[in-house]
C-alpha atoms as a PDB file:
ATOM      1  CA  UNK A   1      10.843  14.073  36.950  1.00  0.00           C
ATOM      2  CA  UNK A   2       8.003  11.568  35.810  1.00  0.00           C
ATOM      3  CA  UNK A   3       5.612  14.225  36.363  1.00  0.00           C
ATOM      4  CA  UNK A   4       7.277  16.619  34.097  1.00  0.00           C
ATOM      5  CA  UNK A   5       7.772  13.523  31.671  1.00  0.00           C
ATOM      6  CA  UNK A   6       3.880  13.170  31.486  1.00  0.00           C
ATOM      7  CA  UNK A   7       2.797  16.244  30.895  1.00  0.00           C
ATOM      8  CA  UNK A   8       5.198  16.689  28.193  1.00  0.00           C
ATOM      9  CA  UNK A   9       3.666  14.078  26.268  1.00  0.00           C
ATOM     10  CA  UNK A  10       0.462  15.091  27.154  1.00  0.00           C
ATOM     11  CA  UNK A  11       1.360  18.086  25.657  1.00  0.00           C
ATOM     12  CA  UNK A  12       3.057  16.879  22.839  1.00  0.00           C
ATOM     13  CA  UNK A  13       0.399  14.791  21.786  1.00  0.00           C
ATOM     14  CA  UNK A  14      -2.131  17.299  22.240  1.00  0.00           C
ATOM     15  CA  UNK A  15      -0.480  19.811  19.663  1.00  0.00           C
ATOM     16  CA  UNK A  16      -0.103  17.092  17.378  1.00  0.00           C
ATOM     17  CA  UNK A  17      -3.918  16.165  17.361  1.00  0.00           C
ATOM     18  CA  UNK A  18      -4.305  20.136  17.571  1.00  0.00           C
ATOM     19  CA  UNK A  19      -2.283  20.267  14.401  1.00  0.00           C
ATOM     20  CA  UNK A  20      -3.384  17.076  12.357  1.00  0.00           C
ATOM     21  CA  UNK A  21      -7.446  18.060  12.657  1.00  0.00           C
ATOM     22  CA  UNK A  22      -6.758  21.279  10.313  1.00  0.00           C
ATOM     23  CA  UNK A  23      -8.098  20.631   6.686  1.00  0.00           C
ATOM     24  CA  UNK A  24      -7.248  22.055   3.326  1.00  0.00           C
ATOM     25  CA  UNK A  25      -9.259  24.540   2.430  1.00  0.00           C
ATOM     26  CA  UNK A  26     -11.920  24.410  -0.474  1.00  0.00           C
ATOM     27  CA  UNK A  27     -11.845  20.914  -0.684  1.00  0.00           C
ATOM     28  CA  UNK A  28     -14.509  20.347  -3.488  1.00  0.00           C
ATOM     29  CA  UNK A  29     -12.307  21.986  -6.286  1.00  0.00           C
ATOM     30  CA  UNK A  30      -9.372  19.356  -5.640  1.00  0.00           C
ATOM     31  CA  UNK A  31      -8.847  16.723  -8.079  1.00  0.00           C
ATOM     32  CA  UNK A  32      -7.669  13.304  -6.787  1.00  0.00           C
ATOM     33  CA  UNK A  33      -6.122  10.317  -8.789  1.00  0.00           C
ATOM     34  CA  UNK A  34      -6.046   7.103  -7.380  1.00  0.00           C
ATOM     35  CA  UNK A  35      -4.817   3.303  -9.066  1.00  0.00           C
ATOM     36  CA  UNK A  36      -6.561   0.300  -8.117  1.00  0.00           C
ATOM     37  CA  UNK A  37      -9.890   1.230  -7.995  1.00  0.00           C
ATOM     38  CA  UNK A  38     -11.531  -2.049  -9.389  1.00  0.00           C
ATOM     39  CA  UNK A  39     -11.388  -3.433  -5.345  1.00  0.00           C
ATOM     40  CA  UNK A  40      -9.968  -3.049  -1.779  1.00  0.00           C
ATOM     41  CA  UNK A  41      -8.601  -0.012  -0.595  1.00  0.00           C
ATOM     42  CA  UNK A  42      -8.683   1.954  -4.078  1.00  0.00           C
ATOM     43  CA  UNK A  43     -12.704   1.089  -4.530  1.00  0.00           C
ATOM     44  CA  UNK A  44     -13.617   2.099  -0.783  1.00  0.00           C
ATOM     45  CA  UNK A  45     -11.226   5.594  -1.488  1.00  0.00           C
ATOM     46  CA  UNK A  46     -12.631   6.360  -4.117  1.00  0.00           C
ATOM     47  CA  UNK A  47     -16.140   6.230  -2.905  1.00  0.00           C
ATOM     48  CA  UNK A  48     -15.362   7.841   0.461  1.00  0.00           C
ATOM     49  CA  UNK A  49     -13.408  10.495  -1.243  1.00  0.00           C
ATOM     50  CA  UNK A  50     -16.798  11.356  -4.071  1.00  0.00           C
ATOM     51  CA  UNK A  51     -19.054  11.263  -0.829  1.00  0.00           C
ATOM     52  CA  UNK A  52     -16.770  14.502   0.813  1.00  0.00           C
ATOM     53  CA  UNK A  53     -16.678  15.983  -2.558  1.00  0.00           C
ATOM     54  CA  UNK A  54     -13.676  16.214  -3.894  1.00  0.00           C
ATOM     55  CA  UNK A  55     -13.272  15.230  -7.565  1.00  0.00           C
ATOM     56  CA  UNK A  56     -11.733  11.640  -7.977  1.00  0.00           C
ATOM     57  CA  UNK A  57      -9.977  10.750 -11.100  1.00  0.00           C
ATOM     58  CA  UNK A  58     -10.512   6.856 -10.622  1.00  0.00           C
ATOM     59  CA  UNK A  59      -7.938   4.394 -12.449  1.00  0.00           C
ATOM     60  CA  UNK A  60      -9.004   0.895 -12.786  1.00  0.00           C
ATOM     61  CA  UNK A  61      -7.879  -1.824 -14.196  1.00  0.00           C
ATOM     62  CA  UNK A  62     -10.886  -3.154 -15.615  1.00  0.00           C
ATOM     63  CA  UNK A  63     -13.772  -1.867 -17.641  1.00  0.00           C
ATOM     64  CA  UNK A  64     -16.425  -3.711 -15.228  1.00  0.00           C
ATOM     65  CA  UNK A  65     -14.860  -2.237 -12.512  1.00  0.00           C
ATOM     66  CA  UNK A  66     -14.948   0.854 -14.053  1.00  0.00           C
ATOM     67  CA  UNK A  67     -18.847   0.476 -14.774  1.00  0.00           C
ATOM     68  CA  UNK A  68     -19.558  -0.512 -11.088  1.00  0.00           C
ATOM     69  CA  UNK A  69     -17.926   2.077  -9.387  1.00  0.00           C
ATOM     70  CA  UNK A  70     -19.690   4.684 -11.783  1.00  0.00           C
ATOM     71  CA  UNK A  71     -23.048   3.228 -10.887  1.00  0.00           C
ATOM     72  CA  UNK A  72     -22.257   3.746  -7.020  1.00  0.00           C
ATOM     73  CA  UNK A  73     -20.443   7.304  -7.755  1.00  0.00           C
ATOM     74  CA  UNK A  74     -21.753  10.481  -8.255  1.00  0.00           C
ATOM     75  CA  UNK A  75     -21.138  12.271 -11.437  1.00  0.00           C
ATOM     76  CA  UNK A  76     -18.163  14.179 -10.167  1.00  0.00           C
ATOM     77  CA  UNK A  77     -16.066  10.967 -10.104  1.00  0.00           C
ATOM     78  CA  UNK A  78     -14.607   9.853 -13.467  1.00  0.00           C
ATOM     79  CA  UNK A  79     -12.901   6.516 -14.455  1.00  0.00           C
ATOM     80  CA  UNK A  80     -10.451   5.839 -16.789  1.00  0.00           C
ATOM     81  CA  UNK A  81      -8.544   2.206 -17.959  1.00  0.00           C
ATOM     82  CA  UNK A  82      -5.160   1.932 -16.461  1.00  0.00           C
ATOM     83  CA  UNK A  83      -2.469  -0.536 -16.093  1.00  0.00           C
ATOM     84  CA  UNK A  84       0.382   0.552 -14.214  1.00  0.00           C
ATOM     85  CA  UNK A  85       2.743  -2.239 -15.885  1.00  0.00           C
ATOM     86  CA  UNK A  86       2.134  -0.181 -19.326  1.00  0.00           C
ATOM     87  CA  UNK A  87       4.123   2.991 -19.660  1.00  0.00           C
ATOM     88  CA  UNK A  88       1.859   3.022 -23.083  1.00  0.00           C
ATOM     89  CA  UNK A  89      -1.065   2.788 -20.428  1.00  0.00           C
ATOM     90  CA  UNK A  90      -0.065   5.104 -17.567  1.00  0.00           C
ATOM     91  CA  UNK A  91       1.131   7.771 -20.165  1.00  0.00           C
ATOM     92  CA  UNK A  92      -2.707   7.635 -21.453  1.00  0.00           C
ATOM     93  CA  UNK A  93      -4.168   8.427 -18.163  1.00  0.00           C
ATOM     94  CA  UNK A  94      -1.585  11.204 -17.252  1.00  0.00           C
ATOM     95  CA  UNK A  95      -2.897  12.531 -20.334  1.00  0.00           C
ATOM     96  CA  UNK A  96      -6.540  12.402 -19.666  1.00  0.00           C
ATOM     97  CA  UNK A  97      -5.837  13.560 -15.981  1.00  0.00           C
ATOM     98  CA  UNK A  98      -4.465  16.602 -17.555  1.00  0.00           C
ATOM     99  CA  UNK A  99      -7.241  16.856 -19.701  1.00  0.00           C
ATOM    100  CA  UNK A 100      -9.604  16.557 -16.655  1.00  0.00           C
ATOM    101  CA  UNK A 101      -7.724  19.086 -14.003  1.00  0.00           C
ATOM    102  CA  UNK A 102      -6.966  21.986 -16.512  1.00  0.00           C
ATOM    103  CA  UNK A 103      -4.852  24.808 -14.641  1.00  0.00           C
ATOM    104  CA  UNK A 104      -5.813  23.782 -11.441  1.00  0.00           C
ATOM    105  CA  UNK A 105      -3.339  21.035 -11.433  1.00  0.00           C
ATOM    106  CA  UNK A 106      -3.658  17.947  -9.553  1.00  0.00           C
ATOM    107  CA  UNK A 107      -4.131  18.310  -6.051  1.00  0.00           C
ATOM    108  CA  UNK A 108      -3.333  14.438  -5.087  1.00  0.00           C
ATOM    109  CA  UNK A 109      -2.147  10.983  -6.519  1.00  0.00           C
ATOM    110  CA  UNK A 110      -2.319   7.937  -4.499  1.00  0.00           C
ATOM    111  CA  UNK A 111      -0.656   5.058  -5.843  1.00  0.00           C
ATOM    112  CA  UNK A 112      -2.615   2.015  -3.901  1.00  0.00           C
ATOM    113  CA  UNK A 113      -2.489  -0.328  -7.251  1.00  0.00           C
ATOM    114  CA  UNK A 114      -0.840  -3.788  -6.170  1.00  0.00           C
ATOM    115  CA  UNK A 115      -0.412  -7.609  -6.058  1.00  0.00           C
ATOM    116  CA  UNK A 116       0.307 -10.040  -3.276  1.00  0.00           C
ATOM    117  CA  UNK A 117       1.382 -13.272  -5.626  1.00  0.00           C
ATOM    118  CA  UNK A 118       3.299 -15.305  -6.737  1.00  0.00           C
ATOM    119  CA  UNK A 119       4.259 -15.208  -2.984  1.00  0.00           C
ATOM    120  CA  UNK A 120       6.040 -17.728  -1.287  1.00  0.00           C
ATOM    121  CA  UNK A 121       9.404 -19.185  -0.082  1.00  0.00           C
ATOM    122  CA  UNK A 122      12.312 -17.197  -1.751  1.00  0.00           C
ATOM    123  CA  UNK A 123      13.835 -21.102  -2.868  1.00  0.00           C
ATOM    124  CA  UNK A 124      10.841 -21.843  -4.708  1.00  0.00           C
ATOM    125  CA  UNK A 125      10.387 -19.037  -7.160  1.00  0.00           C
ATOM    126  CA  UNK A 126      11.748 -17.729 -10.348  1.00  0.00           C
ATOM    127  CA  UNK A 127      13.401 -14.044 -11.812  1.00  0.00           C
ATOM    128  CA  UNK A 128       9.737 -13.587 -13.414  1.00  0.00           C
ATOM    129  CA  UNK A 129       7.796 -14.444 -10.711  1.00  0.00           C
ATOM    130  CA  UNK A 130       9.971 -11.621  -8.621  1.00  0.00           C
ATOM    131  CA  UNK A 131       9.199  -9.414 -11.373  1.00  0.00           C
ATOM    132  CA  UNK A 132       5.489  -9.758 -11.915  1.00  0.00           C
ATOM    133  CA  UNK A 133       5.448  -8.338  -8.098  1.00  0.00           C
ATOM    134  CA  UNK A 134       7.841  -5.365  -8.620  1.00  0.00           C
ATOM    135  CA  UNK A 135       6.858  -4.499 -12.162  1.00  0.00           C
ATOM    136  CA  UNK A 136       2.919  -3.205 -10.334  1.00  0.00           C
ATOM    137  CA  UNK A 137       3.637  -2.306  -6.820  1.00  0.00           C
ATOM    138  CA  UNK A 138       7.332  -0.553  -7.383  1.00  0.00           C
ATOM    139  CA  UNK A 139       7.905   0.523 -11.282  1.00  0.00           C
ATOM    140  CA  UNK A 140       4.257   1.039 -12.046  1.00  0.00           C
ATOM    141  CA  UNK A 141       4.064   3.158  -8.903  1.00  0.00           C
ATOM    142  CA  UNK A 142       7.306   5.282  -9.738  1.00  0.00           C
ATOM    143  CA  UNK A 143       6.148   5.540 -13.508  1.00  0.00           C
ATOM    144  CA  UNK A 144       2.058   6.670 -12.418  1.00  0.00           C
ATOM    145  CA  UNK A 145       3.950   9.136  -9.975  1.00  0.00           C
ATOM    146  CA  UNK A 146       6.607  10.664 -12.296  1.00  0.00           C
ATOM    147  CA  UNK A 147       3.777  10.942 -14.948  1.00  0.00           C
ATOM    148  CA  UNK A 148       1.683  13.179 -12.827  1.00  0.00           C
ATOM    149  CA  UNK A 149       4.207  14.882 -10.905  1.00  0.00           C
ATOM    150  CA  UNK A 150       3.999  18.149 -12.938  1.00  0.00           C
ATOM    151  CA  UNK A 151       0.443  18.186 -12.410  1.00  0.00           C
ATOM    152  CA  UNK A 152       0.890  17.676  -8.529  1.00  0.00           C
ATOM    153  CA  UNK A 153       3.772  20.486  -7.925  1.00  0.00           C
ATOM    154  CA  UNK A 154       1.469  23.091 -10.181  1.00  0.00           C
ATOM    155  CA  UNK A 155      -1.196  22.409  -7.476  1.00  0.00           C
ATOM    156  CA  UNK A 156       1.359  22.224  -4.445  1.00  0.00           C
ATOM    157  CA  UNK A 157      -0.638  19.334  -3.981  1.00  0.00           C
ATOM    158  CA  UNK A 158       0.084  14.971  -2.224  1.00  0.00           C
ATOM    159  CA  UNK A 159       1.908  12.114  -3.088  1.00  0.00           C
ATOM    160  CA  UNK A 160      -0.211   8.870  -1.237  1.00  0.00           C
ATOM    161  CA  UNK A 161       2.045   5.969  -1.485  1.00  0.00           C
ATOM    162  CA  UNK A 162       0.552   2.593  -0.176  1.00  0.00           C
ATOM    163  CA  UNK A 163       3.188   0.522   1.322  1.00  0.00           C
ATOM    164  CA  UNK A 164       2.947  -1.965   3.768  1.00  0.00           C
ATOM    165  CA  UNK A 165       4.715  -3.390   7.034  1.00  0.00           C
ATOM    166  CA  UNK A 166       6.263  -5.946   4.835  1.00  0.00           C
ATOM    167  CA  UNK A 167       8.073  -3.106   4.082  1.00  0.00           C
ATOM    168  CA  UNK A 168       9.465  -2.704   7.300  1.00  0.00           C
ATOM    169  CA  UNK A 169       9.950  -6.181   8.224  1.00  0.00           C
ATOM    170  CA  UNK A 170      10.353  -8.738   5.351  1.00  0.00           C
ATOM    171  CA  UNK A 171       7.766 -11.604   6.528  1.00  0.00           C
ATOM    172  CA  UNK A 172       7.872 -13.871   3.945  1.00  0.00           C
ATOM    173  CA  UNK A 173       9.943 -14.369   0.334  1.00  0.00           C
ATOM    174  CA  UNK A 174       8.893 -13.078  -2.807  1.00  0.00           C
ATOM    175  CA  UNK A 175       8.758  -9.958  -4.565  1.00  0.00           C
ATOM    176  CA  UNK A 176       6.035  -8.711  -2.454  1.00  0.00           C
ATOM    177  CA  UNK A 177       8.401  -7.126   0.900  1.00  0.00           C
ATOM    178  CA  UNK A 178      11.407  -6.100  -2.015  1.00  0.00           C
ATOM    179  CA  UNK A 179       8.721  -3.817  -3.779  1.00  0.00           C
ATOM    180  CA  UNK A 180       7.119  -2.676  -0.698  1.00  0.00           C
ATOM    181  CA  UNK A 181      10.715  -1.737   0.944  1.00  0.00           C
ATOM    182  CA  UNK A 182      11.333  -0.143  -2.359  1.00  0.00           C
ATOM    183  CA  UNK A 183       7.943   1.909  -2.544  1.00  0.00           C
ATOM    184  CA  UNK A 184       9.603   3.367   1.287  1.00  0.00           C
ATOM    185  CA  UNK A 185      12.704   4.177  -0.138  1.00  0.00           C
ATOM    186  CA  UNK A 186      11.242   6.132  -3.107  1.00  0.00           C
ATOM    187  CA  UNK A 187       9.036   7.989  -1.143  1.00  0.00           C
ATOM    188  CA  UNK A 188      11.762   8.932   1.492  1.00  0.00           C
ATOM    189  CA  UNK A 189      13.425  10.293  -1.396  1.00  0.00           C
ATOM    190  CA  UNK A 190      10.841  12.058  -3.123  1.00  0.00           C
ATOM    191  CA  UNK A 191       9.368  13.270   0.076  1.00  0.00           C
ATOM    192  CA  UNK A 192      13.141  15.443   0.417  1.00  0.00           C
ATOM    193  CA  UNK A 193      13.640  16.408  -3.212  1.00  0.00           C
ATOM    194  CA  UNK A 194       9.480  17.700  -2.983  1.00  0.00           C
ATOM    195  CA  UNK A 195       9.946  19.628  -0.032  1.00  0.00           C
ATOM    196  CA  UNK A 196      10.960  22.848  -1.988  1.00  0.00           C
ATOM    197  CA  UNK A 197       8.138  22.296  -4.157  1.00  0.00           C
ATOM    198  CA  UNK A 198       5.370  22.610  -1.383  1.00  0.00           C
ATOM    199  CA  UNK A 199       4.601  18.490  -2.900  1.00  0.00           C
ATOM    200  CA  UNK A 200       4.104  16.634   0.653  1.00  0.00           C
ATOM    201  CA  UNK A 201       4.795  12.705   0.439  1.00  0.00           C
ATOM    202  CA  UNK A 202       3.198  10.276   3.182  1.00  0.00           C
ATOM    203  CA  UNK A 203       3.450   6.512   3.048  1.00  0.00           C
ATOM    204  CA  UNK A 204       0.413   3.985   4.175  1.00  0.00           C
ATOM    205  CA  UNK A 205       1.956   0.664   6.059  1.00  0.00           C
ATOM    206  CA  UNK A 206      -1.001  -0.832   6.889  1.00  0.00           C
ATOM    207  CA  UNK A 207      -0.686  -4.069   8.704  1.00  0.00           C
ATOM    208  CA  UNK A 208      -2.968  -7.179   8.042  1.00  0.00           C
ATOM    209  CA  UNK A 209      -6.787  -6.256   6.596  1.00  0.00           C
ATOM    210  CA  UNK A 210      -8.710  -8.866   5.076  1.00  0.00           C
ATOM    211  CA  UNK A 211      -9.098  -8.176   1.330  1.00  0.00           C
ATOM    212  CA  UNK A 212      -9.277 -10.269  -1.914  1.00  0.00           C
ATOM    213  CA  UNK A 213      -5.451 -10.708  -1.615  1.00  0.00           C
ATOM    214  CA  UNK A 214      -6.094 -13.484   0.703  1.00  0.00           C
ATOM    215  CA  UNK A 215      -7.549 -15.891  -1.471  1.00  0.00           C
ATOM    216  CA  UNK A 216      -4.867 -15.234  -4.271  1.00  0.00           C
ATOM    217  CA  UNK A 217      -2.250 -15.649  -1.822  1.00  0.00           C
ATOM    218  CA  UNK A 218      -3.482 -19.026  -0.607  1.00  0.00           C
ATOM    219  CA  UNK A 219      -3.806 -20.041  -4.291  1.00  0.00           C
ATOM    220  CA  UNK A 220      -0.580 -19.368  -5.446  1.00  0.00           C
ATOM    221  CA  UNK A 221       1.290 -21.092  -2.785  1.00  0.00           C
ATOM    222  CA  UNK A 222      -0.804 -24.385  -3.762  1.00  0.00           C
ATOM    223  CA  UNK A 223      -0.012 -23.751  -7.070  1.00  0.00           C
ATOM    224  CA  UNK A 224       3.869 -23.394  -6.535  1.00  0.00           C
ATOM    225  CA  UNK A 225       4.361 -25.992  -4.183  1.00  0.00           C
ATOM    226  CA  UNK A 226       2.348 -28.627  -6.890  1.00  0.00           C
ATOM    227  CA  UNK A 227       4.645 -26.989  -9.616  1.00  0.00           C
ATOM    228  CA  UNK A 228       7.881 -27.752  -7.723  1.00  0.00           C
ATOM    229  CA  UNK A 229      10.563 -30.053  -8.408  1.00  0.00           C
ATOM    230  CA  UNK A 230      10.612 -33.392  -6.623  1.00  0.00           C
ATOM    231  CA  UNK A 231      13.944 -33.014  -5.124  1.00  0.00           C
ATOM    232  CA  UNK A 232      12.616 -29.499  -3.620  1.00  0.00           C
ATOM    233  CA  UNK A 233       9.478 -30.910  -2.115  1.00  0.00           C
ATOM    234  CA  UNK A 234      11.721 -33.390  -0.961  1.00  0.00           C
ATOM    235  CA  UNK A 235      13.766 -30.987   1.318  1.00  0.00           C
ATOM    236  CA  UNK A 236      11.075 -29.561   2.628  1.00  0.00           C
ATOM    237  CA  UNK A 237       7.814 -32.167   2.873  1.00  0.00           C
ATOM    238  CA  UNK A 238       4.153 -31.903   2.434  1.00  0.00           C
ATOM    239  CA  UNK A 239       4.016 -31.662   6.041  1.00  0.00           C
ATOM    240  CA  UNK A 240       6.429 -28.325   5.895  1.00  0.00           C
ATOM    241  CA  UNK A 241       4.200 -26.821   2.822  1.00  0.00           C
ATOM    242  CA  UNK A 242       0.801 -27.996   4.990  1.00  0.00           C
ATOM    243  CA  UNK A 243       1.852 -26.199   8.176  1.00  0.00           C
ATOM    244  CA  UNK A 244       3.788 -23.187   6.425  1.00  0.00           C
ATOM    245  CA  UNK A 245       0.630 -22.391   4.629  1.00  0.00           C
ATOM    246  CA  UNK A 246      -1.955 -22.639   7.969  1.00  0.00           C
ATOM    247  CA  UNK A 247       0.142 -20.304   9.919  1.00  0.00           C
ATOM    248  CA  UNK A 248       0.492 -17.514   7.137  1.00  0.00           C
ATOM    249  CA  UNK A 249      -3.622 -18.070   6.279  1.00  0.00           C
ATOM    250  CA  UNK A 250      -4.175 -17.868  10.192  1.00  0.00           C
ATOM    251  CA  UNK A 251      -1.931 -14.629  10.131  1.00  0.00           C
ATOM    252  CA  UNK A 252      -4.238 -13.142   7.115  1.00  0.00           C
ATOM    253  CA  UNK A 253      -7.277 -14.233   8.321  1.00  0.00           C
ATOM    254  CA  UNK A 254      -6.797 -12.437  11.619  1.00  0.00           C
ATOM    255  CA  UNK A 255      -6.550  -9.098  10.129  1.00  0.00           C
ATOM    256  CA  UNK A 256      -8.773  -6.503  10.106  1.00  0.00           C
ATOM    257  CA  UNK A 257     -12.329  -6.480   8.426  1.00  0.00           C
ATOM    258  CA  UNK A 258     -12.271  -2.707   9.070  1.00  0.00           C
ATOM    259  CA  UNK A 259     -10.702  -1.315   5.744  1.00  0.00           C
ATOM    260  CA  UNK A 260     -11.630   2.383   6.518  1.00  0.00           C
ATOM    261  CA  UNK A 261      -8.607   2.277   8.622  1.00  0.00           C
ATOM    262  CA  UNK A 262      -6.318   2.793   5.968  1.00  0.00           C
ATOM    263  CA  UNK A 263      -8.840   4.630   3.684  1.00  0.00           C
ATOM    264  CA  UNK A 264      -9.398   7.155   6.629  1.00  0.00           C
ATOM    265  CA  UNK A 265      -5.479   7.564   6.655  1.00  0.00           C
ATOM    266  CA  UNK A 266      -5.009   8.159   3.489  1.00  0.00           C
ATOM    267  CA  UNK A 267      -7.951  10.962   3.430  1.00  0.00           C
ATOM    268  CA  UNK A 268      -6.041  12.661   6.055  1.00  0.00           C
ATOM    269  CA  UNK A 269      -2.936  12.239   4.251  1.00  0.00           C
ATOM    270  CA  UNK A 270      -4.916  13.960   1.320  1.00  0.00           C
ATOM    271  CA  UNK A 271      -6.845  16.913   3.647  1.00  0.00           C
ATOM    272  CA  UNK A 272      -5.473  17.206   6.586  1.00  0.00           C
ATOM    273  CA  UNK A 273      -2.926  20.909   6.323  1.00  0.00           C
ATOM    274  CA  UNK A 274      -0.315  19.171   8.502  1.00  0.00           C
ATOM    275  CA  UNK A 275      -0.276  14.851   7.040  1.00  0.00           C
ATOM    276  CA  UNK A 276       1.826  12.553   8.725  1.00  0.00           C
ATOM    277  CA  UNK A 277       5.041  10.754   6.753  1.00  0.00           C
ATOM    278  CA  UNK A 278       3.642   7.906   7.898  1.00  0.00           C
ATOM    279  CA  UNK A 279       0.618   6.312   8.956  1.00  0.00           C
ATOM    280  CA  UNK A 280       0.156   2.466  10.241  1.00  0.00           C
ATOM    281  CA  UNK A 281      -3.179   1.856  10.122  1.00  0.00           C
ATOM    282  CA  UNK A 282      -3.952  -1.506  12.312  1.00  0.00           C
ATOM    283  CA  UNK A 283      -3.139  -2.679  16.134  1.00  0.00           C
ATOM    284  CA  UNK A 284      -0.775  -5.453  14.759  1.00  0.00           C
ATOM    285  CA  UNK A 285       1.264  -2.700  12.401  1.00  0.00           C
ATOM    286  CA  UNK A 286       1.841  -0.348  15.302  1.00  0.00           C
ATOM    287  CA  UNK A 287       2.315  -2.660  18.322  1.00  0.00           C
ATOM    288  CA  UNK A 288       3.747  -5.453  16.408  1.00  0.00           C
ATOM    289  CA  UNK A 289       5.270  -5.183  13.070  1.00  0.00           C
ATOM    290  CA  UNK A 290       6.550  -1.786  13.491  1.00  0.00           C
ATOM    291  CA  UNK A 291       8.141  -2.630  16.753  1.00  0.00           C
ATOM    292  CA  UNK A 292       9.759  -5.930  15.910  1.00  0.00           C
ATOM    293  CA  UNK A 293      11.563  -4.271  12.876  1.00  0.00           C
ATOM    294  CA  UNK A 294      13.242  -1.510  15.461  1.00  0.00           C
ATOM    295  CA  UNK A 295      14.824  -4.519  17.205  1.00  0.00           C
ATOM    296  CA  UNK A 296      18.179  -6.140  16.803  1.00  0.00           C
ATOM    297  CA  UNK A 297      18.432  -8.401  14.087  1.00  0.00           C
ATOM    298  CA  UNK A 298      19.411 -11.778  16.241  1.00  0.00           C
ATOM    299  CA  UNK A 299      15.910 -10.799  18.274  1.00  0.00           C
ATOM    300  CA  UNK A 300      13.669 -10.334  15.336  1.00  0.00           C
ATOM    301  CA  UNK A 301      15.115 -13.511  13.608  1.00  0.00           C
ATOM    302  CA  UNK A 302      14.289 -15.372  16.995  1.00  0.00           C
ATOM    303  CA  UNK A 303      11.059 -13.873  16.981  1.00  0.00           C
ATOM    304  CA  UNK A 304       9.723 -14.535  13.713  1.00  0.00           C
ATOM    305  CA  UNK A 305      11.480 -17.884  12.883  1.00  0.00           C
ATOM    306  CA  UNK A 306      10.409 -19.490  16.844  1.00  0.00           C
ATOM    307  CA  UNK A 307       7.258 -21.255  15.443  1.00  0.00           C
ATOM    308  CA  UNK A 308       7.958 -21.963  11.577  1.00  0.00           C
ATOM    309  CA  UNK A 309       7.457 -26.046  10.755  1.00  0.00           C
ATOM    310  CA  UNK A 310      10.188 -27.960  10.845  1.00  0.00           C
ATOM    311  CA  UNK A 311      11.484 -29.336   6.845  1.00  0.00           C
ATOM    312  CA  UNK A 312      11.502 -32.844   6.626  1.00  0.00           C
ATOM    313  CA  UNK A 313      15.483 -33.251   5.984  1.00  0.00           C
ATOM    314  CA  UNK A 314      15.287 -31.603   9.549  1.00  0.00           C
ATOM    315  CA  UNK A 315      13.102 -34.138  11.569  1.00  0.00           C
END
């Protein structure tokens, strides 16, 4: 029986590979828009994408961003200004990407645009600073993709959501896992109502990679934690804050230097005739993360909560 077991897998695995290594044909003529492309994962895409050929459409945020990547580009790749909080903004650069595409449509649109802060513990934030979170990585993502979605179903074309494993398993407080649990559910959803279309939607959940988010992150927990009331710090103690803040650093810091993990995903997502619904680019996302949100709720609580510092009213 364990024989038979083994080679079915074998088997199953090898069609899959067999499958996944077929690429879209006449690559070069695809366009491909992508958000975030000032840093990070948007900044290495966009490069790796110009360097295959295809035609990026590059949204960034700033103009100096803009002017760097052009200087490291070919001339194939184009910028444009774009901030996804805007519908003024986002409306612009569907414009221009229709502009840019013609009749061809647009081939792909990977929304990687996001923000990691104000993060921290759910008792020490406001309304706004939920909303500064959701307002980039959830409604500027749904606006940017129901902008261009004409453009994609004319070319039968990709939907490249970035997500995250915090939006599997809610690690931490903060708008940061609601808007990444709501990028999954959107994209479930589109992904069904696409089908007909020939649109295919995947979703990136990369685990821990060490990117400029880190520093932000570490920043704005020292800046709530000075901003909070006394009677809060109080509850929980310096110690509490001190300790709270080395383990999630430590957790960061451990990730992965190697960002063409999830830039290497998300071109297959974009090329590859047969893309996954879901890629989790990173050790910890698939044999951590991933796993721990599959299991009962009691075990994942015990799990994740085993180590946290003790608050001071608990001492």
């Amino acid at each position: 029986m364990w024989f038979y077991l083994a080679v079915l897998l074998v088997l199953y695995f090898f069609h899959r590979w067999y499958r996944e290594r077929q690429t879209v044909e006449n690559l070069t003529e695809k366009y491909v828009f992508i958000t975030g492309c000032d840093s990070g994962f948007g900044n290495l895409l966009a490069k790796q994408l110009d360097m295959t050929g295809m035609r990026v459409l590059a949204g960034c945020y700033t103009q100096k961003g803009a002017e760097e990547l052009e200087k490291v580009t070919s001339d194939r790749l184009k910028t444009t200004i774009l901030d996804v909080t805007s519908t003024d903004s986002v409306a612009a650069a569907a414009e221009w990407v229709k502009r840019c595409v013609g009749d061809k449509g647009l081939w792909g649109v990977v929304n990687n645009a996001g923000i990691a802060t104000p993060s921290g513990l759910n008792d020490w934030l406001t309304k706004e600073d939920f909303m500064k979170i959701l307002s980039v990585n959830l409604l500027g993502l749904v606006d940017v993709t129901l902008q261009m979605l004409s453009l994609v179903k004319r070319a039968k074309g990709r939907v490249v959501n970035v997500a995250s494993t915090m939006g599997r398993l809610a690690l931490f407080g903060g708008g940061y896992c609601p808007s990444k649990f709501g990028v999954e559910a959107f994209s479930d959803s589109l992904r069904r109502e696409m089908l007909s279309f020939g649109v295919r939607v995947s979703i990136i959940e990369p685990g821990a990679f060490c990117t400029s988010i880190i520093t932000t992150v570490e920043d704005s927990m020292k800046g709530l934690w000075t901003q909070l009331p006394s009677d809060i710090k109080e509850q929980y103690g310096q110690q509490y804050f001190e300790n709270g803040l080395k383990q999630l650093m430590e957790v960061l810091y451990s990730g992965s230097t190697n960002l063409n993990l999830v830039t290497d995903s998300i071109e297959h997502a974009l090329t590859s005739c047969h893309p996954r619904t879901r890629y989790s680019p990173g050790w910890d996302a698939k044999f951590f993360f991933i796993p721990i949100s599959y299991l009962p709720t009691t075990v994942a609580d015990y799990i994740l909560t085993r180590y946290l510092p003790k608050r001071a009213q608990e001492i």
